[in-house]
Protein backbone atom coordinates (compact mmCIF):
# COMPACT_ATOMS: atom_id res chain seq x y z
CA UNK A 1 -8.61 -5.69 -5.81
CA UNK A 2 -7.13 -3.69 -2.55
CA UNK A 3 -8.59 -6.12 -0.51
CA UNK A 4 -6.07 -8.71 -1.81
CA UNK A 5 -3.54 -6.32 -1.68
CA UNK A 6 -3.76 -4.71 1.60
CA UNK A 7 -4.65 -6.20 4.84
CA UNK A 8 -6.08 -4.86 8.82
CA UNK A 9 -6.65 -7.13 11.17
CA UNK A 10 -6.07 -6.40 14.91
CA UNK A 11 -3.75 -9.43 14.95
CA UNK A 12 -1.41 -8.23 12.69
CA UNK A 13 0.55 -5.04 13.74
CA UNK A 14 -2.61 -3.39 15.71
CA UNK A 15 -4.97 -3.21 13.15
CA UNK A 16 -2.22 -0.66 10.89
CA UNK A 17 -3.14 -1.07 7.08
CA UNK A 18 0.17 -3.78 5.86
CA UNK A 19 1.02 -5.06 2.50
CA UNK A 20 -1.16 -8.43 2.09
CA UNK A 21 1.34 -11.44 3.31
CA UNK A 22 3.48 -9.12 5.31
CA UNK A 23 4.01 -7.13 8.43
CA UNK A 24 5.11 -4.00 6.57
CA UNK A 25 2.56 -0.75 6.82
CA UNK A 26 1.55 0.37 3.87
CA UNK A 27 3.10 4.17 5.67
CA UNK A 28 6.43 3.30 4.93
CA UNK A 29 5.92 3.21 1.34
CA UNK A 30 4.72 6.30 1.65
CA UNK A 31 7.55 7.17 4.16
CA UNK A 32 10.33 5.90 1.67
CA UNK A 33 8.75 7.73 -0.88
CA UNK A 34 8.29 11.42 0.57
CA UNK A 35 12.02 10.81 1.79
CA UNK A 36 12.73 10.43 -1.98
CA UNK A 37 14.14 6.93 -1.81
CA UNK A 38 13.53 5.09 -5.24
CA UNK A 39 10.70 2.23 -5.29
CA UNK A 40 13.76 -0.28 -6.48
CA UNK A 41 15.04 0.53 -3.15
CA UNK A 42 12.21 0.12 -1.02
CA UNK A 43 11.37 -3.15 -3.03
CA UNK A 44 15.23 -4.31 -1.65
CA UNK A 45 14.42 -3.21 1.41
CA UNK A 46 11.18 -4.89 2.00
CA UNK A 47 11.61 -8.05 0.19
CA UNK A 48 8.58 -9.46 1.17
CA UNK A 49 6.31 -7.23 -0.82
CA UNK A 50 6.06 -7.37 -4.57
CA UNK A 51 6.10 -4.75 -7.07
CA UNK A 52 2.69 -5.57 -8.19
CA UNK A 53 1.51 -4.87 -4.28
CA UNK A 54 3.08 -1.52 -4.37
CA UNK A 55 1.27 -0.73 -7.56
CA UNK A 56 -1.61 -1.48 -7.16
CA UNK A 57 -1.85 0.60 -3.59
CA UNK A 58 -0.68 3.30 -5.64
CA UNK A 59 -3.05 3.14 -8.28
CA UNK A 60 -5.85 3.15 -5.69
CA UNK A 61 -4.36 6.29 -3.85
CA UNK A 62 -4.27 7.70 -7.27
CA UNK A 63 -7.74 6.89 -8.00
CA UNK A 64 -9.08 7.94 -4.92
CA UNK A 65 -7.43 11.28 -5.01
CA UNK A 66 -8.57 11.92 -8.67
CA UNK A 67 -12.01 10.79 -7.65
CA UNK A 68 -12.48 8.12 -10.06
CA UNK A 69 -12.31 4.72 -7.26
CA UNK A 70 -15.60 3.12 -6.97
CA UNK A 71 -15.55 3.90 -3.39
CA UNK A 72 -15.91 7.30 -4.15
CA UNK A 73 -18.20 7.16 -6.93
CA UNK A 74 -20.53 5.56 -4.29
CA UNK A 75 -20.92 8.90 -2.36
């Protein structure tokens, strides 16, 4: 599921983690979002990556952080 979500590849903005489809770094949704700045707005911002993109990285951050991702559970 991340895998179709979030892409690296050296060719695309020096390896940095982007939304799948895009040049946009996965860190600025996490920039926009420590600044406070609303997902709606980030969405307008970055029209290029959908809601459903931005959910789902979140749900794996949350799942990673609460222990429950596969990737994880592997360990």
């Amino acid at each position: 599921m991340v895998d179709d979500v979030i892409n690296r590849d050296p060719e695309i903005m020096g390896d940095t983690p982007v939304f799948c489809g895009t040049r946009v770094p996965i860190r600025v949704l996490w920039d926009h979002l420590e600044a406070g700045i609303p997902l709606a707005e980030f969405l307008a911002d970055y029209p290029t990556v959908q809601r459903e993109q931005v959910t789902a990285v979140l749900k794996h951050a949350a799942e990673i952080l609460l222990g429950e991702s596969s990737e994880t559970s592997a360990r």
